[in-house]
PDB file of N, CA and C in Angstrom:
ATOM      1  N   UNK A   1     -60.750 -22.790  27.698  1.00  0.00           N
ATOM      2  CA  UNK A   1     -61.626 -21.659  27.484  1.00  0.00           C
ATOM      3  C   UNK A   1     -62.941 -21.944  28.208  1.00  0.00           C
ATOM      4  N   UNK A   2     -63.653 -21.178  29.019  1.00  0.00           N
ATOM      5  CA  UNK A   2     -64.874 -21.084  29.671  1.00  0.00           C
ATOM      6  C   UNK A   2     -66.251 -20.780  28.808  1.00  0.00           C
ATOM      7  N   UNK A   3     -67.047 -21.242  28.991  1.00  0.00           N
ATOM      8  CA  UNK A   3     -68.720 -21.213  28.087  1.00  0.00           C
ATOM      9  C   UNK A   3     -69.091 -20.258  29.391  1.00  0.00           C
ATOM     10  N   UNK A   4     -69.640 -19.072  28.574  1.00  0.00           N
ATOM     11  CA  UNK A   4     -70.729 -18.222  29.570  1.00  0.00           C
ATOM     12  C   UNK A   4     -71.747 -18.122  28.950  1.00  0.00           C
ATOM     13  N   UNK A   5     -72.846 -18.090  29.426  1.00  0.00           N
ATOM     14  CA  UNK A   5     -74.444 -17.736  28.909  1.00  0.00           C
ATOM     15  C   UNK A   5     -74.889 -17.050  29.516  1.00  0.00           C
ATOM     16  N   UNK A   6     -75.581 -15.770  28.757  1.00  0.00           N
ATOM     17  CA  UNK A   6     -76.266 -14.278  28.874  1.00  0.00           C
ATOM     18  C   UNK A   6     -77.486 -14.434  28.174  1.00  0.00           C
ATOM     19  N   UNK A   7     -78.297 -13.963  28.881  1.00  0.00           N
ATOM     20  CA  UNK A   7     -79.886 -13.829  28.437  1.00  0.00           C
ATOM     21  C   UNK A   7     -79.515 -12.353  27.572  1.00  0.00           C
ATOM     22  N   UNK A   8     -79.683 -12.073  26.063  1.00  0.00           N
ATOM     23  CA  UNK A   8     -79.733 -10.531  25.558  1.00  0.00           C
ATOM     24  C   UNK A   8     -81.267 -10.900  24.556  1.00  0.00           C
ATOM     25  N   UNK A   9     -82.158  -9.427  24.744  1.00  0.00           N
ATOM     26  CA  UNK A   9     -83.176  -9.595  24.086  1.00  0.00           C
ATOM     27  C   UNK A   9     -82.881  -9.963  22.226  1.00  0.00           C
ATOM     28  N   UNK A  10     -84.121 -10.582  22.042  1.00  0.00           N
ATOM     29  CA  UNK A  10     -83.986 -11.391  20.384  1.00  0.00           C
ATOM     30  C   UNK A  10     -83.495 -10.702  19.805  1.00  0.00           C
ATOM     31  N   UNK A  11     -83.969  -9.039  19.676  1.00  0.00           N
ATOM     32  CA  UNK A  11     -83.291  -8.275  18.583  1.00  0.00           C
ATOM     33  C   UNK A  11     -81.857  -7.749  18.697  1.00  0.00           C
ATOM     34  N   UNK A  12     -81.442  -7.776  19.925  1.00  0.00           N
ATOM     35  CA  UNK A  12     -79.974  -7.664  20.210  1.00  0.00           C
ATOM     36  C   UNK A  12     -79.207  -8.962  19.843  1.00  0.00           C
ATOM     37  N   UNK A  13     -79.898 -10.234  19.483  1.00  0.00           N
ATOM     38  CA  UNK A  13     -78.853 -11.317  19.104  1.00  0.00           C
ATOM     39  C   UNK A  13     -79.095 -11.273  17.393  1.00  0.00           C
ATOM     40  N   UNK A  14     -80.248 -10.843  17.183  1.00  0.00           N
ATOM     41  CA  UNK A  14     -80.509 -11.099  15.415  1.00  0.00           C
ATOM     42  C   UNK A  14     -79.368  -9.828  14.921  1.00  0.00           C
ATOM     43  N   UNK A  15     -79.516  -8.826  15.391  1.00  0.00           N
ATOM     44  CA  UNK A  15     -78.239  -7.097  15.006  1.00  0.00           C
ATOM     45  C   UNK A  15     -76.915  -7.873  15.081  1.00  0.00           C
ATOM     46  N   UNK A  16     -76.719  -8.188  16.200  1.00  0.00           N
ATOM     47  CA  UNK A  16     -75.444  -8.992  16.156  1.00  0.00           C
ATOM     48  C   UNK A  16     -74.880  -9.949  15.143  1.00  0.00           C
ATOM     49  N   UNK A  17     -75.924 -10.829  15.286  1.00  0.00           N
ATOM     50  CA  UNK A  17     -75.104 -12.166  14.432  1.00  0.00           C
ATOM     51  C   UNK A  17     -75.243 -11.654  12.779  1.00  0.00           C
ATOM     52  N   UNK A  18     -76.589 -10.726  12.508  1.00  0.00           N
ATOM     53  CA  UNK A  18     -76.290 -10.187  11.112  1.00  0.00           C
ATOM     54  C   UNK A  18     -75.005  -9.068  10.767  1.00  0.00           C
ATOM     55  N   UNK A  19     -74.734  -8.499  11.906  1.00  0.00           N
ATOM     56  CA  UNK A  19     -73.712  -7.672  11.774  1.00  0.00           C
ATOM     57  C   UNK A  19     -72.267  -8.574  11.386  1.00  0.00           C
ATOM     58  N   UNK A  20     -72.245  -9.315  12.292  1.00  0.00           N
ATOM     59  CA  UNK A  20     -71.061 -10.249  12.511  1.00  0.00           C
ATOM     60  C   UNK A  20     -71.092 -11.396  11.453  1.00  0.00           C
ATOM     61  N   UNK A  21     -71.854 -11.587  10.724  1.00  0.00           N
ATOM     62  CA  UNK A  21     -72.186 -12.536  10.254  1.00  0.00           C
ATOM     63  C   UNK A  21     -70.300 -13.719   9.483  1.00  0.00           C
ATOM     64  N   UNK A  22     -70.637 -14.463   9.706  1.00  0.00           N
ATOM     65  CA  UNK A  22     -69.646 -14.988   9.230  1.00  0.00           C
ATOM     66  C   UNK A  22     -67.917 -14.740   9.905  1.00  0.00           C
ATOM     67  N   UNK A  23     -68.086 -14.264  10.903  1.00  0.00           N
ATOM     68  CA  UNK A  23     -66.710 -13.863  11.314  1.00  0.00           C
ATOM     69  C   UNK A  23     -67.126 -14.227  13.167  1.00  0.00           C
ATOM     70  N   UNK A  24     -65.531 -14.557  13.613  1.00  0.00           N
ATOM     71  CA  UNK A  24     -65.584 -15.830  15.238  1.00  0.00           C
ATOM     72  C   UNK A  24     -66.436 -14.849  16.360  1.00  0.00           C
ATOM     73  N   UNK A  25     -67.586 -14.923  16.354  1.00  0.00           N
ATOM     74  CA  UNK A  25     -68.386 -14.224  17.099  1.00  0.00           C
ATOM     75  C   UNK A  25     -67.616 -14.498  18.762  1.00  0.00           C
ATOM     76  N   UNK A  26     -67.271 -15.518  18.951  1.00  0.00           N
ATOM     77  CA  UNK A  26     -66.709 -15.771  20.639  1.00  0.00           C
ATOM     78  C   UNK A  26     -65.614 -14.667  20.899  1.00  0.00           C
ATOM     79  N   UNK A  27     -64.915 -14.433  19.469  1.00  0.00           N
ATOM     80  CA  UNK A  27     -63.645 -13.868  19.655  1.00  0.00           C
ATOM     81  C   UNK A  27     -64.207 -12.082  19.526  1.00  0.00           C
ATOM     82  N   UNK A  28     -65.133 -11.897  19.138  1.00  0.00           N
ATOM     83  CA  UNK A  28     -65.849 -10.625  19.358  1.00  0.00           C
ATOM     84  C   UNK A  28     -66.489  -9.843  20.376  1.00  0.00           C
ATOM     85  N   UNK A  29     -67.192 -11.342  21.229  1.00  0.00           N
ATOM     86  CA  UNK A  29     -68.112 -11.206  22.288  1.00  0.00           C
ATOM     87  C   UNK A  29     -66.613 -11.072  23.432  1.00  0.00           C
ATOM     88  N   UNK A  30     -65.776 -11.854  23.139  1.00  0.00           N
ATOM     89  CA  UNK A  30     -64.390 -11.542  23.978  1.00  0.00           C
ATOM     90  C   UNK A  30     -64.024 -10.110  24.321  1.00  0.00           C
ATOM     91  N   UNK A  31     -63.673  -9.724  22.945  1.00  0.00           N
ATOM     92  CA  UNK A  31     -62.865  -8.517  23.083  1.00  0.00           C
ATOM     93  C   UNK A  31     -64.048  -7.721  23.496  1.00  0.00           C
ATOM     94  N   UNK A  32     -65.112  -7.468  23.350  1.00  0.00           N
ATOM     95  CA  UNK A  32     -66.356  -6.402  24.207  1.00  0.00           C
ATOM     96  C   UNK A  32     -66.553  -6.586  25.219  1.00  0.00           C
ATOM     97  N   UNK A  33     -66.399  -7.823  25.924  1.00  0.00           N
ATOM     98  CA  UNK A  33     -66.425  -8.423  27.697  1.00  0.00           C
ATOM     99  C   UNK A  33     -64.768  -7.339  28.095  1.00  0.00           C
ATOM    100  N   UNK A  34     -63.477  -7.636  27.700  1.00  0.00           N
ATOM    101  CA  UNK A  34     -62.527  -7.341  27.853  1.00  0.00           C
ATOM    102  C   UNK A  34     -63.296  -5.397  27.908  1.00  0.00           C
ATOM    103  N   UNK A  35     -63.105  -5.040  26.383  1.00  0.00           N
ATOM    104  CA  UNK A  35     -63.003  -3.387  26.738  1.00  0.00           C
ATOM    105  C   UNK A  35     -63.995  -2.906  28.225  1.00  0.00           C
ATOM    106  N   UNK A  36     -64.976  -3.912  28.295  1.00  0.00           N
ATOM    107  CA  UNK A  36     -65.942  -3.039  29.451  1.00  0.00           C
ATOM    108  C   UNK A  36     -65.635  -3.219  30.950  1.00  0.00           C
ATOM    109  N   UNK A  37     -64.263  -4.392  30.920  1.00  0.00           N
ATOM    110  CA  UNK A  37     -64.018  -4.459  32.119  1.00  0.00           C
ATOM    111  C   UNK A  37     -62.483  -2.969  32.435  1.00  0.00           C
ATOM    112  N   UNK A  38     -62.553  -3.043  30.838  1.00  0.00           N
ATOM    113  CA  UNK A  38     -60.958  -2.013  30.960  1.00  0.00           C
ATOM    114  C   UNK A  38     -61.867  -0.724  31.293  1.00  0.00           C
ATOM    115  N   UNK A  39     -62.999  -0.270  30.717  1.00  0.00           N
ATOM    116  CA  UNK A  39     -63.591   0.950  30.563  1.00  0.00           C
ATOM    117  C   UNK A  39     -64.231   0.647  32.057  1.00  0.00           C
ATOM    118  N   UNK A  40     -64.624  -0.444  33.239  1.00  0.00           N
ATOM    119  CA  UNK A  40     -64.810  -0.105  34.503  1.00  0.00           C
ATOM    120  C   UNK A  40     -63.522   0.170  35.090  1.00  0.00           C
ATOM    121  N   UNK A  41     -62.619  -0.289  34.932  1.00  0.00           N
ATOM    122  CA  UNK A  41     -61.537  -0.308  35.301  1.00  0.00           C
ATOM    123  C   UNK A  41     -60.997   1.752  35.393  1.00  0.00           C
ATOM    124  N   UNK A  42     -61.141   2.241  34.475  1.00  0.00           N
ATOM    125  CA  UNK A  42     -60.997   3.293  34.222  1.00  0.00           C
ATOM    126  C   UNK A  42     -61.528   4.597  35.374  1.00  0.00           C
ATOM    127  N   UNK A  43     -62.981   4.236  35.310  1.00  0.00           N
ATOM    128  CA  UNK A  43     -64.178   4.953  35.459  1.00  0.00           C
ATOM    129  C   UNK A  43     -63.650   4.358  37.319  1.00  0.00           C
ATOM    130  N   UNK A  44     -62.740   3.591  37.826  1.00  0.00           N
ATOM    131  CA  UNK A  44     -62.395   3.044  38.972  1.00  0.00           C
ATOM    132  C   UNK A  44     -61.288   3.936  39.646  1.00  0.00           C
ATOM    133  N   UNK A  45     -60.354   4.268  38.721  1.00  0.00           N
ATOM    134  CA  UNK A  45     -59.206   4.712  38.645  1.00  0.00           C
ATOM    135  C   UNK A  45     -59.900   6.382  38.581  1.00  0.00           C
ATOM    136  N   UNK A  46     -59.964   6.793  37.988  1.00  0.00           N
ATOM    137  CA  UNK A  46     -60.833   8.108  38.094  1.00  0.00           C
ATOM    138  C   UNK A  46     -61.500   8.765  38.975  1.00  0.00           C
ATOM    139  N   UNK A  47     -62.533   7.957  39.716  1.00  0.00           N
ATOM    140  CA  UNK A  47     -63.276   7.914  41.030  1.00  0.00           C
ATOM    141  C   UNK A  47     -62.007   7.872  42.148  1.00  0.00           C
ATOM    142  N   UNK A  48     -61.005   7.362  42.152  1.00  0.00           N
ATOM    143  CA  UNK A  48     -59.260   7.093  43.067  1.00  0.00           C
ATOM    144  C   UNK A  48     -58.947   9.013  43.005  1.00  0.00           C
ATOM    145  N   UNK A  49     -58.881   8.751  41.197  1.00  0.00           N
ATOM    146  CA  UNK A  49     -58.147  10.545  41.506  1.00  0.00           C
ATOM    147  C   UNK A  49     -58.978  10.994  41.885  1.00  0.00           C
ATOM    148  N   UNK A  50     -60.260  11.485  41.970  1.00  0.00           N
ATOM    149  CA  UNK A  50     -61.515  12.885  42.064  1.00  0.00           C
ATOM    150  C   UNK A  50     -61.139  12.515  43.543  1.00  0.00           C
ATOM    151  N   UNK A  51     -61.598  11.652  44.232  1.00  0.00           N
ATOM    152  CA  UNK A  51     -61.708  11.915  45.441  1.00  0.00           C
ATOM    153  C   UNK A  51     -60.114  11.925  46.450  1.00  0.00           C
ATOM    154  N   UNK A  52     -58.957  11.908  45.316  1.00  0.00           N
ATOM    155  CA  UNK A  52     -57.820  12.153  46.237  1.00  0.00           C
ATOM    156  C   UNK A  52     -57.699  13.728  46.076  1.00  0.00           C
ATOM    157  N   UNK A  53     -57.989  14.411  44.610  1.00  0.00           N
ATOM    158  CA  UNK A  53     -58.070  15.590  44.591  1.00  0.00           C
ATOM    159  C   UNK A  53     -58.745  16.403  45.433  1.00  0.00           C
ATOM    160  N   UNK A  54     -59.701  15.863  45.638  1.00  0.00           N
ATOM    161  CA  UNK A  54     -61.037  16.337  46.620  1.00  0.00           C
ATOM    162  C   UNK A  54     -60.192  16.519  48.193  1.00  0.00           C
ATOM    163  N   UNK A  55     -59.984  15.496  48.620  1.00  0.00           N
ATOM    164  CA  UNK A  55     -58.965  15.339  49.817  1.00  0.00           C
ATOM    165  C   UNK A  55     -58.098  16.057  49.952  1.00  0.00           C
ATOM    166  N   UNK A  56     -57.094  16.460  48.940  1.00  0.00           N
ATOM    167  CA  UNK A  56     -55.766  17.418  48.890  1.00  0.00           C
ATOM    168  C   UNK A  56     -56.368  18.740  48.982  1.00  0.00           C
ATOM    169  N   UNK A  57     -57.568  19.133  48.281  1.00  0.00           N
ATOM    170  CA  UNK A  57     -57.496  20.252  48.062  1.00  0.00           C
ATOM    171  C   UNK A  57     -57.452  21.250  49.341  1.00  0.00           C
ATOM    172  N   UNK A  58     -56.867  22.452  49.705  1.00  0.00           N
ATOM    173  CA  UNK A  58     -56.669  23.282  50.923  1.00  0.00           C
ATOM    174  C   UNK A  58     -57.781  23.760  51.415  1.00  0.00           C
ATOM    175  N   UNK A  59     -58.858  23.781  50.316  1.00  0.00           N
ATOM    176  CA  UNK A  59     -60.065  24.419  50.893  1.00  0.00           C
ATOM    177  C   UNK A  59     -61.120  23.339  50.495  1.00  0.00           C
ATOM    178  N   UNK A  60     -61.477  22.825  50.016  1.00  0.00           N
ATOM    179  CA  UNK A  60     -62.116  21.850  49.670  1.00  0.00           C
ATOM    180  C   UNK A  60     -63.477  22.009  49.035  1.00  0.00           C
ATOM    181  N   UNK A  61     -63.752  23.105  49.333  1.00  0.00           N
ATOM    182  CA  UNK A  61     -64.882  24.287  48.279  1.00  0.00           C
ATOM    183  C   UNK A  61     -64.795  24.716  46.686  1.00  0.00           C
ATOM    184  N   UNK A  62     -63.132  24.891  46.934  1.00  0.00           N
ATOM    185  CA  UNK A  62     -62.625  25.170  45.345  1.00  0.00           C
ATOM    186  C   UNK A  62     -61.670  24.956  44.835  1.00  0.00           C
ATOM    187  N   UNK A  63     -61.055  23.893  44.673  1.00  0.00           N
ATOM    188  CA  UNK A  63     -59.989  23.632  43.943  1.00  0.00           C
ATOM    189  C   UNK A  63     -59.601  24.095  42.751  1.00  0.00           C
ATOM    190  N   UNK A  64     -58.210  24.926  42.883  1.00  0.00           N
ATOM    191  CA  UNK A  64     -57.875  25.883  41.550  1.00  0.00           C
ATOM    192  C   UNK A  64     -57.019  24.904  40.874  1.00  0.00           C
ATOM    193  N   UNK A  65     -57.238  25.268  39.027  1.00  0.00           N
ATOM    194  CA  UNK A  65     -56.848  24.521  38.145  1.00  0.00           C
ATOM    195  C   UNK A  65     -55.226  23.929  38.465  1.00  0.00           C
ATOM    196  N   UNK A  66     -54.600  24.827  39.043  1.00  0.00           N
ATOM    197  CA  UNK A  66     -53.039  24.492  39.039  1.00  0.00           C
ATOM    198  C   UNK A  66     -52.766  23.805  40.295  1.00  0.00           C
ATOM    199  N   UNK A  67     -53.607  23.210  41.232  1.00  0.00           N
ATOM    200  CA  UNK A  67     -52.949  22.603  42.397  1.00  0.00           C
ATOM    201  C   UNK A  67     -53.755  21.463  41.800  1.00  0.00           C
ATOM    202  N   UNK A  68     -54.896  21.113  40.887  1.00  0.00           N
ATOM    203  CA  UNK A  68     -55.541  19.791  40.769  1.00  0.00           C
ATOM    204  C   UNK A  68     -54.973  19.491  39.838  1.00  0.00           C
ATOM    205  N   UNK A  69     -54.058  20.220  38.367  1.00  0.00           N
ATOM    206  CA  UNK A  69     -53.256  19.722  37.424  1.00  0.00           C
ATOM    207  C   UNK A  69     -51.953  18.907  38.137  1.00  0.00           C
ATOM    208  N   UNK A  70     -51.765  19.736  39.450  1.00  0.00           N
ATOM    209  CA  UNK A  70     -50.561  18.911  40.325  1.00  0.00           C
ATOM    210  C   UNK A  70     -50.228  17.717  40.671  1.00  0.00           C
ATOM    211  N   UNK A  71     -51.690  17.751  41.590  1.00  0.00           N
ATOM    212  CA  UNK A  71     -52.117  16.554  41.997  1.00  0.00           C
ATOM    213  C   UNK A  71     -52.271  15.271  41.202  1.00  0.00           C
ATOM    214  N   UNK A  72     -53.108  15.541  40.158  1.00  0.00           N
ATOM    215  CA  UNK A  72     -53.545  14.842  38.828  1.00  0.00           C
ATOM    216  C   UNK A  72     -51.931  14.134  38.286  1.00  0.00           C
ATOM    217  N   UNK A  73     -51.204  15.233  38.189  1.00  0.00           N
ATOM    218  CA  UNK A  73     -49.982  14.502  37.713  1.00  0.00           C
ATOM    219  C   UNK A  73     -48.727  13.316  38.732  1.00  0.00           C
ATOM    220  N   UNK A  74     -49.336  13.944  39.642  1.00  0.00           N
ATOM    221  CA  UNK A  74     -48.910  13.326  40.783  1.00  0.00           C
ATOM    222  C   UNK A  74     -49.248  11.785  40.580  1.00  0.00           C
ATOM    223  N   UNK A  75     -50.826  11.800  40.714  1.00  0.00           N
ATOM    224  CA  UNK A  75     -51.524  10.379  40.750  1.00  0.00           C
ATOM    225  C   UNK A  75     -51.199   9.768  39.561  1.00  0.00           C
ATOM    226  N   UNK A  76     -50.738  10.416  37.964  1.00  0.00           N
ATOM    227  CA  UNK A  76     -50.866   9.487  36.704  1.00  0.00           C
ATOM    228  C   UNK A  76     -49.576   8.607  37.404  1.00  0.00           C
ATOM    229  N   UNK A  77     -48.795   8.965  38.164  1.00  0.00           N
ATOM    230  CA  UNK A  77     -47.161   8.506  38.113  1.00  0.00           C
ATOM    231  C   UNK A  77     -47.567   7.227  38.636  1.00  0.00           C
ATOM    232  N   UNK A  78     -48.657   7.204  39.736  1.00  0.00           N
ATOM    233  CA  UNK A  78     -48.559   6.085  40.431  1.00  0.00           C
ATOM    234  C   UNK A  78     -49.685   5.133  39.442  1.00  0.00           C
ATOM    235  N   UNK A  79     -50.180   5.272  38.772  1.00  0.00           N
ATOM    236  CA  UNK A  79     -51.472   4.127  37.999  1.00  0.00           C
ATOM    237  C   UNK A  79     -51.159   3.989  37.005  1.00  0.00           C
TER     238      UNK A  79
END
């Protein structure tokens, strides 16, 4: 297992450790490192579809709901 150290201001470590109090703070600070790399991860994948939609679209001014629901379904198949 790896040691990381983060500078977070005092009152963001006092909320914490009173929140958490008594329960494996590493294994907490884990799983919140984890969701924010899944939630960039996302916000990555998203930015992939908008701008493939953007690309497909025939006019590129206005993409109507039923050729970007297309598309959209198109792209879930592949991610």
């Amino acid at each position: 297992m790896a040691t990381v150290n983060y500078s977070v201001p005092e009152e963001v470590k006092q909320a914490f450790n009173k929140r958490f109090e008594g329960r494996n703070k590493s294994a907490i600070i884990s799983e919140l490192l984890m969701r924010a790399v899944e939630d960039e991860n996302r916000r990555d994948r998203r930015r992939v579809v908008m701008n493939e939609l953007i690309e497909r679209s025939p006019l590129r001014e206005g993409l109507t709901s039923d050729s970007a629901r297309r598309v959209r379904d198109e792209m879930r198949g592949g991610l």
